[in-house]
Protein backbone atom coordinates (compact mmCIF):
# COMPACT_ATOMS: atom_id res chain seq x y z
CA UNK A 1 18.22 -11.99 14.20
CA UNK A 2 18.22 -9.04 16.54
CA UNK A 3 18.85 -6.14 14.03
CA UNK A 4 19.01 -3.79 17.31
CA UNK A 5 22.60 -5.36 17.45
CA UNK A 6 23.32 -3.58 14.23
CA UNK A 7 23.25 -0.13 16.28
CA UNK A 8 26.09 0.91 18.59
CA UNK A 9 26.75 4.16 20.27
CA UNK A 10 30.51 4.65 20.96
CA UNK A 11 31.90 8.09 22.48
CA UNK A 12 34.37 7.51 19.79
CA UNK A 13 32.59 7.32 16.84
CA UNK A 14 30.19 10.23 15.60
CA UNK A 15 30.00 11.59 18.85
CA UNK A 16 28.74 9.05 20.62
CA UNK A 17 25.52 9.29 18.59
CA UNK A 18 23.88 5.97 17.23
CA UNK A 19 25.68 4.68 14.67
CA UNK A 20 25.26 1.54 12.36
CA UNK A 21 27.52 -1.52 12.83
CA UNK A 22 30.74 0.81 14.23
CA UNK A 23 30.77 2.51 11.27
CA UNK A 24 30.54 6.27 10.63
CA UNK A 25 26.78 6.15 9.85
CA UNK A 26 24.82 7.40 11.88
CA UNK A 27 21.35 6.45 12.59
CA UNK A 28 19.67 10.25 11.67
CA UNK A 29 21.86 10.10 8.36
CA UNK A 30 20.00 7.06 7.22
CA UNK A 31 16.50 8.19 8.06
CA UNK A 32 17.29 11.52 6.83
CA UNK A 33 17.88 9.76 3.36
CA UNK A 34 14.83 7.35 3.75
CA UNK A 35 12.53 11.10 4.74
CA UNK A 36 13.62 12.55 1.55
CA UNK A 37 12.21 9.78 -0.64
CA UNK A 38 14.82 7.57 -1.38
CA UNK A 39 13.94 3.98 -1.02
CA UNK A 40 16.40 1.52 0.91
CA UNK A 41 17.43 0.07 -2.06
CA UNK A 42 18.34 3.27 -3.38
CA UNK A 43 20.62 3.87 0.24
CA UNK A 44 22.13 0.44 -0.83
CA UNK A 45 22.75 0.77 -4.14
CA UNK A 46 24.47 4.36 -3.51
CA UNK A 47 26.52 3.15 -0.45
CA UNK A 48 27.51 -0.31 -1.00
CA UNK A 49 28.85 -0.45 2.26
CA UNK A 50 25.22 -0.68 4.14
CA UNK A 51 22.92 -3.45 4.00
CA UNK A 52 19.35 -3.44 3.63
CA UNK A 53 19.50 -4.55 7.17
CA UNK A 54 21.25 -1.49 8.65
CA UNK A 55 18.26 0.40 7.19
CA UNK A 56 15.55 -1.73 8.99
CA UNK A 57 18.06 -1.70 11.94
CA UNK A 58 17.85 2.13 11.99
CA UNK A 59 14.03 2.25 11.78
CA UNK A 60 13.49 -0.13 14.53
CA UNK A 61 16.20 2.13 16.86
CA UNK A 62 14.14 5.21 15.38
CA UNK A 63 10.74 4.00 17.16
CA UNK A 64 12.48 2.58 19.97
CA UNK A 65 13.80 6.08 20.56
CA UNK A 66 10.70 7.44 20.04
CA UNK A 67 8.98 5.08 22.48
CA UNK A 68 11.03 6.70 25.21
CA UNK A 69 13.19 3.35 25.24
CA UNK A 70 16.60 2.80 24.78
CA UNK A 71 19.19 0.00 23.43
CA UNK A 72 19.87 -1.01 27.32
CA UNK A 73 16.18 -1.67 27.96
CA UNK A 74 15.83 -4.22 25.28
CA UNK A 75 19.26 -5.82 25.76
């Protein structure tokens, strides 16, 4: 399973910033939580609504992003 397809950027949601699964979470939210210690288990625990995929998801989009790629290149 691609988890890359658990990212979407919509103008309508968040801004159009990178978002998990077309919900209001966005991508910098979840590795925001995962810099200030807590584990993903924690995020899931506290916010049934993710899965412990949606946090892998976001870390692969973070070092895509930081690769200077993007969601298009790898589609």
């Amino acid at each position: 399973m691609n988890l890359l397809n658990r990212i979407n950027i919509s103008p309508e949601i968040c801004h159009g910033k990178p978002c998990v699964r077309n919900m209001r979470w966005p991508v910098e939210v979840i590795i925001d939580m995962l810099s200030s210690g807590m584990s993903a288990d924690e995020i899931v625990e506290d916010h049934p609504e993710l899965e412990k995929e949606d946090i892998l998801a976001s870390l692969q989009y973070a070092k895509l992003s930081l690769s200077g790629h993007s969601l298009q290149d790898v589609a």
